[in-house]
Protein backbone atom coordinates (compact mmCIF):
# COMPACT_ATOMS: atom_id res chain seq x y z
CA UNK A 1 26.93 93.24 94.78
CA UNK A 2 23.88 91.55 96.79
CA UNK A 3 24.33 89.68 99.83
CA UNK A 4 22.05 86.77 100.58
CA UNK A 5 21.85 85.80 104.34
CA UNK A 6 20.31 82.48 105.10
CA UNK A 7 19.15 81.55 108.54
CA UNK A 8 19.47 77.73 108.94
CA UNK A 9 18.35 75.86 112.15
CA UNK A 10 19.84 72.31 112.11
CA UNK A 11 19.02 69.09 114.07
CA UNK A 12 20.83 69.04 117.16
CA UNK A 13 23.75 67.34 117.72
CA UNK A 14 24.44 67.13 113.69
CA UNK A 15 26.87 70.38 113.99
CA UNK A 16 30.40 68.69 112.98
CA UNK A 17 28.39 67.14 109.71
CA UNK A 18 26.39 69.98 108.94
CA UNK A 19 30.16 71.98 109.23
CA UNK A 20 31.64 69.35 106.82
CA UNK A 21 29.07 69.35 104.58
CA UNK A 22 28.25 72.74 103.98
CA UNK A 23 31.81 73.81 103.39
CA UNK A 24 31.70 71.03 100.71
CA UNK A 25 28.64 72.71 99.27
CA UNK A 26 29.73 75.91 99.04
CA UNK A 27 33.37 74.87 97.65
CA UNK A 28 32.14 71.98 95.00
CA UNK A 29 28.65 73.24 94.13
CA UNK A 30 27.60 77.11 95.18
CA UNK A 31 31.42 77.91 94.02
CA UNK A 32 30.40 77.28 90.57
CA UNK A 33 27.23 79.52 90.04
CA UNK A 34 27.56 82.50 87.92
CA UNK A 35 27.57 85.55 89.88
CA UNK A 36 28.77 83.91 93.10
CA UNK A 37 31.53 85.82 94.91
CA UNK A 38 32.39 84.12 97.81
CA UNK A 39 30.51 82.98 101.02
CA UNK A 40 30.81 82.74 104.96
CA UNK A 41 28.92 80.46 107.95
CA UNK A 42 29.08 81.43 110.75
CA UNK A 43 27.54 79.13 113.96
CA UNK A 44 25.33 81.08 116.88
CA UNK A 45 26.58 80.90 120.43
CA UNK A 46 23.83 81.18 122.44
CA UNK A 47 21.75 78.93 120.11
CA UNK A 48 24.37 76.33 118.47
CA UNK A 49 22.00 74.99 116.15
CA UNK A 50 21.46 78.82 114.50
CA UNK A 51 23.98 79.36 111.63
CA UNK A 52 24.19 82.14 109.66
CA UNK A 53 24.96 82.41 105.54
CA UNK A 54 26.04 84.75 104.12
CA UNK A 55 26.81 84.60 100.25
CA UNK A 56 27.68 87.11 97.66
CA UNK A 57 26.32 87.15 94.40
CA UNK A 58 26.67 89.96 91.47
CA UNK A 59 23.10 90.48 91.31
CA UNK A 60 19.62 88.88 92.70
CA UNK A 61 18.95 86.88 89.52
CA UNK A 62 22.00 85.24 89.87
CA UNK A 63 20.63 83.30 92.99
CA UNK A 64 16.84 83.15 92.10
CA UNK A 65 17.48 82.39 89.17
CA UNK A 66 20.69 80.99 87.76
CA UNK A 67 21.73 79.33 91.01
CA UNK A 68 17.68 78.19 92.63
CA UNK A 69 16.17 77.73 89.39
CA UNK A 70 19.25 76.24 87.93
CA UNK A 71 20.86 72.78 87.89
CA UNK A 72 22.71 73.38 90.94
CA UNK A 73 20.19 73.79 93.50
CA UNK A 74 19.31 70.46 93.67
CA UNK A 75 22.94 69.69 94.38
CA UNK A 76 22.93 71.76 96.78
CA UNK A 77 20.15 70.82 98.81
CA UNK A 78 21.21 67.26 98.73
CA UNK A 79 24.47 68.28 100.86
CA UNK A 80 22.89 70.33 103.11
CA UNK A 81 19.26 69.89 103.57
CA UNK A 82 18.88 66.68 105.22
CA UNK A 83 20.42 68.92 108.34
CA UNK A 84 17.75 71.06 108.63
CA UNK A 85 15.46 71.63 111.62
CA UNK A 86 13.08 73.71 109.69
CA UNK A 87 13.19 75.42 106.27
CA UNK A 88 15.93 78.27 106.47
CA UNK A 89 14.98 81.81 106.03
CA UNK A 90 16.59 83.38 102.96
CA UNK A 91 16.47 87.49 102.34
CA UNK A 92 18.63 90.01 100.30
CA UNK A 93 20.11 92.85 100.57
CA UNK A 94 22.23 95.83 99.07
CA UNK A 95 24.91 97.70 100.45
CA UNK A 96 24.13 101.25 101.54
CA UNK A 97 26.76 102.54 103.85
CA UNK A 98 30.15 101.05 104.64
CA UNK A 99 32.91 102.08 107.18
């Protein structure tokens, strides 16, 4: 399993919609990507505009590829992105110890 972590800075004072709207995203459009296994946001404290995603996916290719490249993505970016600040920061990575 990969996990994909997103960094997403929104607008200020747009946290309650961005909320809203990216649980709708993740339940009516990232929900129905091959390879997706589930997903959590989580909102920073010090910095209330910072969230953090975090979504699972059976391999890479099913987010670069199926899910970015696919006709999803689009979708997607049309529920959340008009929240963003700046361009989010999106890395993956692989389980290698877990207790």
């Amino acid at each position: 399993m990969i996990l994909e972590i997103a960094d997403i800075r929104i607008q200020p004072g747009q946290n309650a919609a961005f909320e809203e709207a990216i649980a709708r995203a993740i339940a009516t459009v990232a929900s129905k990507a091959k390879g997706f296994n589930g997903a959590k946001v989580n909102r920073g404290i010090e910095s209330p505009e910072r969230y953090v995603l975090q979504i699972f996916w059976d391999t890479v290719e099913d987010h670069t590829v199926g899910f970015r490249g696919g006709p999803l993505f689009p979708e997607w970016r049309a529920i959340i992105g008009p929240f963003f600040a700046s361009p989010p920061t999106v890395e993956h990575f692989t389980l290698v110890g877990k207790s």
